[in-house]
Protein backbone atom coordinates (compact mmCIF):
# COMPACT_ATOMS: atom_id res chain seq x y z
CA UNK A 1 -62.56 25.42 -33.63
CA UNK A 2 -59.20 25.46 -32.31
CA UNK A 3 -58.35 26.18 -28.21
CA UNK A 4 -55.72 28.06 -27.03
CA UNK A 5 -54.96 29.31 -23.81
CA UNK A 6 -57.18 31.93 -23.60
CA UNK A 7 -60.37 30.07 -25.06
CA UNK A 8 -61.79 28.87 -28.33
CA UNK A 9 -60.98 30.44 -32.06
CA UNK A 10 -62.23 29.65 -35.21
CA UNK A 11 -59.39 28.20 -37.18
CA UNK A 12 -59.61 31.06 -39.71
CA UNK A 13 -58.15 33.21 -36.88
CA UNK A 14 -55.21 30.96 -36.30
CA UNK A 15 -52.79 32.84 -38.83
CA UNK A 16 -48.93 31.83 -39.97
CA UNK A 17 -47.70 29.30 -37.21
CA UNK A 18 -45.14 27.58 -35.34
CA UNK A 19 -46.12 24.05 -35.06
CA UNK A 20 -43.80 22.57 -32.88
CA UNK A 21 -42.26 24.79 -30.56
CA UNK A 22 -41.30 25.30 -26.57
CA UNK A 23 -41.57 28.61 -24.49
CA UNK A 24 -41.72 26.80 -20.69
CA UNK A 25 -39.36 24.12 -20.58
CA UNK A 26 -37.09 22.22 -18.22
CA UNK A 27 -35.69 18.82 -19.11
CA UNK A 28 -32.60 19.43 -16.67
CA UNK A 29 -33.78 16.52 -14.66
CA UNK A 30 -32.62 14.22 -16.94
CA UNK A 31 -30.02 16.00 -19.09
CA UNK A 32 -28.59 18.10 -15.98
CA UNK A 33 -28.25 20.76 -18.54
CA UNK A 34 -28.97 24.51 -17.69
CA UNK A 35 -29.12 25.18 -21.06
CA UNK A 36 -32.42 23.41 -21.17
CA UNK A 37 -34.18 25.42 -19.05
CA UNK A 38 -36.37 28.07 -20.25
CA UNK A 39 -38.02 30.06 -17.15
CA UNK A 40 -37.38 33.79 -18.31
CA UNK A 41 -40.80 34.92 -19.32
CA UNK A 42 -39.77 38.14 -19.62
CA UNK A 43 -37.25 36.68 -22.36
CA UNK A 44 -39.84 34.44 -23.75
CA UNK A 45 -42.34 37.60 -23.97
CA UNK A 46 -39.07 39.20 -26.02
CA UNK A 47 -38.84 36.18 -27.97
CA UNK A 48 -42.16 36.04 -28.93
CA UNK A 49 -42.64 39.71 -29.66
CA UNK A 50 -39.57 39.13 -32.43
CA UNK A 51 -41.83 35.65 -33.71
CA UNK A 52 -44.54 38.13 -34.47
CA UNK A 53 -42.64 41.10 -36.03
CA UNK A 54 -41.36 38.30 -38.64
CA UNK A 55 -44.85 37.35 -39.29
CA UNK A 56 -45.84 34.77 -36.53
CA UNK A 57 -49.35 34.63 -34.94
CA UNK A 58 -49.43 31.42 -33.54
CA UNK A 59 -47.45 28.32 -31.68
CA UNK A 60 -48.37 24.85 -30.41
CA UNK A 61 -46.74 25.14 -27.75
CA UNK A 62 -45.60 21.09 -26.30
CA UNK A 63 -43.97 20.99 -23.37
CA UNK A 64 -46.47 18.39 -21.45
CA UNK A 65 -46.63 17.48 -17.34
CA UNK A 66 -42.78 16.64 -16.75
CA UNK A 67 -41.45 18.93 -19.15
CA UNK A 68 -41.77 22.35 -17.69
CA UNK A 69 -44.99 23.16 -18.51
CA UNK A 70 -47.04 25.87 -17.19
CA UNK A 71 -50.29 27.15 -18.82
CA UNK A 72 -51.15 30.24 -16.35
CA UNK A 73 -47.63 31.52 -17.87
CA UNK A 74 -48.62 30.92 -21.73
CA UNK A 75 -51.73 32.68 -20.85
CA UNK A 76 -50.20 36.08 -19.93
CA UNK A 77 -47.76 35.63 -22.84
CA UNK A 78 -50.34 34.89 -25.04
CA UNK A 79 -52.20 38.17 -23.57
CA UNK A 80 -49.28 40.42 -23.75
CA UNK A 81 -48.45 39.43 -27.46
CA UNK A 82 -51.32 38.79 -28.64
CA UNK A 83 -50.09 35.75 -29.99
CA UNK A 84 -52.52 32.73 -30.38
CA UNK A 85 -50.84 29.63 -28.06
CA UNK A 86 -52.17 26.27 -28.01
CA UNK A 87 -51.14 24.44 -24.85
CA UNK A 88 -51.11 20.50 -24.75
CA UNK A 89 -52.00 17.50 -22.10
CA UNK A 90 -49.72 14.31 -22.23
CA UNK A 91 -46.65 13.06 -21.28
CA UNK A 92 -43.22 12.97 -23.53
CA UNK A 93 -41.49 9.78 -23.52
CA UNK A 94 -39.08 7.87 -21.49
CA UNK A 95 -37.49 8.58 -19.05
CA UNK A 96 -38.86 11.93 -19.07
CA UNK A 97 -42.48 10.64 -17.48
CA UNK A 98 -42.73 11.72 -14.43
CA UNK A 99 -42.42 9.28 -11.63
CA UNK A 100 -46.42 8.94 -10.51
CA UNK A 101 -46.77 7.91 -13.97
CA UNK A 102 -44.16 5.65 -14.23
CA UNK A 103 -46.26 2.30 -14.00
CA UNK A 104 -49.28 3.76 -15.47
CA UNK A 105 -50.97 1.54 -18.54
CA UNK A 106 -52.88 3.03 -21.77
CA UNK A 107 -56.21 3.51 -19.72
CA UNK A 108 -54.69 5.23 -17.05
CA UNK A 109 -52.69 7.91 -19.52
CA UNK A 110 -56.28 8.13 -21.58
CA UNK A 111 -57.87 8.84 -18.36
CA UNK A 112 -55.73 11.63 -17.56
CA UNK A 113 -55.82 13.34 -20.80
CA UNK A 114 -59.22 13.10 -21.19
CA UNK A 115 -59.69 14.42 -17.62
CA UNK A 116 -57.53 17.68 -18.58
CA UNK A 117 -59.16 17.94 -21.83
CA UNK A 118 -62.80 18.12 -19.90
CA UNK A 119 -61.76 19.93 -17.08
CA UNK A 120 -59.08 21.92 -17.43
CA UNK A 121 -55.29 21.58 -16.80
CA UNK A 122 -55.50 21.56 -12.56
CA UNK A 123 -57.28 24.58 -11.18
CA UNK A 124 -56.25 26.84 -14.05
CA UNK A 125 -59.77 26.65 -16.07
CA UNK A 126 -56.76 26.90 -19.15
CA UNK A 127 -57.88 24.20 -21.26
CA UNK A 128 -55.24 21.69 -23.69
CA UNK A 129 -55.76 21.83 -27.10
CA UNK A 130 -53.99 18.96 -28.39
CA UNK A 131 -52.26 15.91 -27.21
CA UNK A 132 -48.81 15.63 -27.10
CA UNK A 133 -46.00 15.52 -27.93
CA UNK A 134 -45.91 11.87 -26.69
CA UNK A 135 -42.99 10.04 -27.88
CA UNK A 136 -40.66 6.70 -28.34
CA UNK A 137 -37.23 6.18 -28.49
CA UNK A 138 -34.83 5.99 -31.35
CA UNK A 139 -35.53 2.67 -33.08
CA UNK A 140 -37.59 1.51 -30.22
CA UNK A 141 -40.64 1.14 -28.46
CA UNK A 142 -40.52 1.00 -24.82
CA UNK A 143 -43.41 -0.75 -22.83
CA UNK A 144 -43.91 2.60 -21.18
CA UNK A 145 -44.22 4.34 -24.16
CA UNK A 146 -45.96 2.34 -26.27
CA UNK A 147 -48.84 2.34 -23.51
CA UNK A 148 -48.49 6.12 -23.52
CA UNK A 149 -49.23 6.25 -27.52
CA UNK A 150 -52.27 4.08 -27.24
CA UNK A 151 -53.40 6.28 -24.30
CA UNK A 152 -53.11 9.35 -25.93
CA UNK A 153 -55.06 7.83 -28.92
CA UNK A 154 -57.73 6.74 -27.32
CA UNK A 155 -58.01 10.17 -25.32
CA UNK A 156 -58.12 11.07 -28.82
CA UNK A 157 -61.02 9.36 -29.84
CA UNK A 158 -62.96 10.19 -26.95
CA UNK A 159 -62.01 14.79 -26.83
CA UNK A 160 -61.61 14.65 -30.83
CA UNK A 161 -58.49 16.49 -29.87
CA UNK A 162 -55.26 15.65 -32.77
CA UNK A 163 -51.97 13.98 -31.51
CA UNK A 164 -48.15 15.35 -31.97
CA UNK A 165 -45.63 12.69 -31.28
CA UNK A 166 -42.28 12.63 -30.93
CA UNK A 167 -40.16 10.15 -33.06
CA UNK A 168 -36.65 10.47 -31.69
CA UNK A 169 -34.16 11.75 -34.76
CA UNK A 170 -37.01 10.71 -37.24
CA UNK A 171 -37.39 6.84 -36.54
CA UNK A 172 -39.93 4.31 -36.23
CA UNK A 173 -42.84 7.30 -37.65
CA UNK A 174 -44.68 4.36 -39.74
CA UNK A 175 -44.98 2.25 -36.25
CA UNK A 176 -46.64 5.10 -34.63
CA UNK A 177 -48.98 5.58 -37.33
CA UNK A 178 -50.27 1.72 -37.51
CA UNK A 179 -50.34 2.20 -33.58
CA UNK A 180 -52.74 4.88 -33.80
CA UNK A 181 -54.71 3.39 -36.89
CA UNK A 182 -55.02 0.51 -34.87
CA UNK A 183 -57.42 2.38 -32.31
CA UNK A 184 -59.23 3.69 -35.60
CA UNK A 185 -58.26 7.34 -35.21
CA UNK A 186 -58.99 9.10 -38.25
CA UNK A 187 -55.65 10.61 -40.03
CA UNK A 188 -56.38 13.61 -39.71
CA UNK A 189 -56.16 13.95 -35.90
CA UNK A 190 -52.24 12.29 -36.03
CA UNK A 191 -48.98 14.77 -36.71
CA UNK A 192 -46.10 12.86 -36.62
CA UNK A 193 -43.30 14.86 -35.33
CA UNK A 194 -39.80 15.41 -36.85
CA UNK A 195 -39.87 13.39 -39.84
CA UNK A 196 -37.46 16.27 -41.08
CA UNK A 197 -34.34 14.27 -39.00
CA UNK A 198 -35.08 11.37 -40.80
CA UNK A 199 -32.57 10.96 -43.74
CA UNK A 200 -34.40 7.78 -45.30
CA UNK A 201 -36.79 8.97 -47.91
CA UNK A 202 -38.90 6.33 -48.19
CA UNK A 203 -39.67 5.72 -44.57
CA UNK A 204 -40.71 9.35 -44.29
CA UNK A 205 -42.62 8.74 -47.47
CA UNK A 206 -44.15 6.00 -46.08
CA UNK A 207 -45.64 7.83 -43.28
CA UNK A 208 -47.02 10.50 -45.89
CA UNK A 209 -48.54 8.02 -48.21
CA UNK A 210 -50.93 6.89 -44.66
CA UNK A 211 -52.03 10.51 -45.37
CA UNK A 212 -51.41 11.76 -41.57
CA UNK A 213 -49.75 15.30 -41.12
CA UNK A 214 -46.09 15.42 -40.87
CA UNK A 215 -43.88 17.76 -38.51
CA UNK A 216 -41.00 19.10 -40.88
CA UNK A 217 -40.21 20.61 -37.44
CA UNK A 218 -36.47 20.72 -36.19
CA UNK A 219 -35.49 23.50 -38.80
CA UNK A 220 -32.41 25.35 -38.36
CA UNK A 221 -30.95 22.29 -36.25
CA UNK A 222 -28.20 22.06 -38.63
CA UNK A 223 -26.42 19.80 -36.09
CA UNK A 224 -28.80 17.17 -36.64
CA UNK A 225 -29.39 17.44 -39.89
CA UNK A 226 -28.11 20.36 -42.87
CA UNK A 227 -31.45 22.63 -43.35
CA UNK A 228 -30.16 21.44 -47.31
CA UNK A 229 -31.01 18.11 -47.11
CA UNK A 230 -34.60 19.36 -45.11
CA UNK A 231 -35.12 21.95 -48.14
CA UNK A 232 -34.32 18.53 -50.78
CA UNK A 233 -36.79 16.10 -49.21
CA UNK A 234 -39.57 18.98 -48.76
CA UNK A 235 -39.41 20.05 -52.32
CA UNK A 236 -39.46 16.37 -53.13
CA UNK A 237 -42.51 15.84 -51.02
CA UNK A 238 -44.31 19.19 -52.69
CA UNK A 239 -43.46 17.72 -56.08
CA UNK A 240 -45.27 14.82 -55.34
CA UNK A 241 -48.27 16.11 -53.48
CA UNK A 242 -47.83 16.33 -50.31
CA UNK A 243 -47.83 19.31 -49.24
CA UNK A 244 -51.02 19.91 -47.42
CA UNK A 245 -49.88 17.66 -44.73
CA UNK A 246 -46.84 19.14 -43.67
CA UNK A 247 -45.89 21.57 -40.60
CA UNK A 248 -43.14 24.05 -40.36
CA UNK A 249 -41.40 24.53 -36.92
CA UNK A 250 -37.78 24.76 -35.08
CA UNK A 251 -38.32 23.16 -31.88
CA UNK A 252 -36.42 25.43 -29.65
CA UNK A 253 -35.75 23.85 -26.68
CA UNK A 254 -32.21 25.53 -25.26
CA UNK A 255 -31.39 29.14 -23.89
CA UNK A 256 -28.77 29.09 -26.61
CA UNK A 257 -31.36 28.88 -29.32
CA UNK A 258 -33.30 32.32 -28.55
CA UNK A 259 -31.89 35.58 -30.03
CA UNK A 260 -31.33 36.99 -26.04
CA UNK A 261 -28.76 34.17 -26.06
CA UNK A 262 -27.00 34.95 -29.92
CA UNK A 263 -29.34 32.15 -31.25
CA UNK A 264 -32.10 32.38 -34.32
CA UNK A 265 -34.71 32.87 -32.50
CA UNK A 266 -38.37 31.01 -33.44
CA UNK A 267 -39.10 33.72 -36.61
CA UNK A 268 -36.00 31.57 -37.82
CA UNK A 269 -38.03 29.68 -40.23
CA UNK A 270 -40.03 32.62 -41.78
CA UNK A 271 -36.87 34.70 -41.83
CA UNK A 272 -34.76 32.01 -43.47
CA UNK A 273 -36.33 28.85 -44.61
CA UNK A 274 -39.56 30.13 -46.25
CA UNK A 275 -37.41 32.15 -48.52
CA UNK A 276 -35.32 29.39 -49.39
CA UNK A 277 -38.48 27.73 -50.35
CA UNK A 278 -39.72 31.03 -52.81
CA UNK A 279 -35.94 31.02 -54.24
CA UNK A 280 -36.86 27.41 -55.61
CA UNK A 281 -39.75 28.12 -57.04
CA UNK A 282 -42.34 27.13 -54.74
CA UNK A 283 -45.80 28.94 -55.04
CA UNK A 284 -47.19 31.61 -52.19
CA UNK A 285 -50.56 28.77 -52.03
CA UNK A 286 -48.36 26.37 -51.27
CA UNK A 287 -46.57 28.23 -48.54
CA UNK A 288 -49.65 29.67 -46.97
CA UNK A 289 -50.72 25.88 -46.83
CA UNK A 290 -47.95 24.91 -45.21
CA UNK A 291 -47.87 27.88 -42.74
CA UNK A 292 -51.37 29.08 -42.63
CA UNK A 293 -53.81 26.27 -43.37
CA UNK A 294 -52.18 22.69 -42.55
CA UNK A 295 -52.06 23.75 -38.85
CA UNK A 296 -55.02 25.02 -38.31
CA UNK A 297 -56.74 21.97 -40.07
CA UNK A 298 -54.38 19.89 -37.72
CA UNK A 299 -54.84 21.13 -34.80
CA UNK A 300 -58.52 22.14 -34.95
CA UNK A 301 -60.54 19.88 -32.68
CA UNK A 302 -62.59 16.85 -34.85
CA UNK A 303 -66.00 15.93 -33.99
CA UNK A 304 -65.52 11.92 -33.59
């Protein structure tokens, strides 16, 4: 089963989805950019309603406590659309905790998770239905965060619910994974995000060859990273096999990337990636795996 906002689905349900996106966000605080504030629902209900006229019926949605979450919102989006939103419990990375969590250790952030998972996200009765996405830093592991990837494993373990992380422009993916193995949590409940930034083949291989899902999740953020040399490594992973444990997303984050603003909007990847993909020859099975099935078997919660 996977939850979303508005309760429990069998995975079947889950359709073509967005993996890694963000309706309700506001990283200001720390950027002091306006830009990355998202508050207009009535824009995000626009956005959303374009998402699912290009063929999108579903989005993890993971923008945790501290980044502008709010679940009563993705409910009534989620109503109004009818598309299928998964929110999340967790915390993203520093120095975007927030500041009562600031000295917390791993059993305190398990705790919390776990709590949210059970009970509900505060007085909502909205429940998470994954963990994330909890993140480290680019080329390093802060105390604060490494703490806050063990606790989010181990709240894991205990709700059977998968984690999304954040690696910061691709790095250090392989160190999350042996963090996460080294609580024993099965592969199959670990994403690790944006392994698409990373321009080292072999460290993103690495990360494949533990046999954990991948987020191939910042498409269309050409600034980071030519949607070329994304295409290049994803056909190389599909050559080799790998394709049932990759996701597909964009990540918007910033006014300036919805369509209200002149930007591509989240059906960007179904509009223009995926048919980049069928111009190289890549089979409809493998897309529907890597739209369809890989995120609902991600994200659909494990009996540990």
């Amino acid at each position: 089963m996977i939850q979303t906002v508005r309760g429990k689905i069998k995975k079947e349900e889950f359709g073509v989805c967005a993996a890694h996106e963000h309706l309700s966000i506001d990283l200001s605080r720390i950027k002091g950019d306006p830009d990355t504030i998202l508050d207009d629902e009535k824009g995000m209900s626009t956005e959303l309603e374009s998402f699912y006229q290009a063929g999108g019926r579903s989005m993890i949605e993971l923008s945790n406590e501290g980044m502008g979450r709010d679940a009563m919102r993705l409910a009534r989006l989620s109503g109004k659309t009818n598309i299928h939103i998964v929110t999340c419990t967790g915390f993203y990375k520093d120095p975007f905790i927030p500041d009562f969590a600031a000295d917390w250790n791993r059993d305190d952030f398990s705790n919390h998770f776990i709590k949210e998972a059970n009970e509900g996200i505060g007085d909502t009765h909205i429940f998470p239905g994954i963990i994330g996405e909890v993140g480290t830093s680019v080329n390093e592991i802060k105390p604060i965060e490494k703490e806050l990837i063990l606790g989010a494993g181990m709240a894991a373990l205990e709700t059977g619910l998968t984690v999304s992380t954040h690696t910061s422009l691709g790095t250090l993916g392989s160190k999350q994974v042996d963090m996460l193995f080294s609580l024993g949590l099965p592969k199959e409940q670990i994403i690790i995000g944006h392994q698409d930034l990373n321009p080292n083949l072999e460290e993103v291989l690495d990360v494949l060859k533990s046999g954990v899902y991948i987020g191939f999740d910042t498409i269309g953020k050409n600034n980071y990273r030519p949607d070329e040399d994304r295409l290049s490594f994803l056909l190389d992973f599909i050559e080799r096999g790998f394709h049932k444990q990759i996701l597909l997303s964009a990540d918007l984050t910033r006014k300036s990337h919805w369509e209200k603003h002149g930007g591509p909007g989240y059906g960007l990847v179904l509009r223009d990636f995926i048919p980049a993909l069928k111009d190289c020859g890549v089979s409809e099975d493998i897309i529907t795996d890597l739209l369809v099935h890989n995120p609902a078997q991600a994200i659909s919660i494990k009996e540990n």
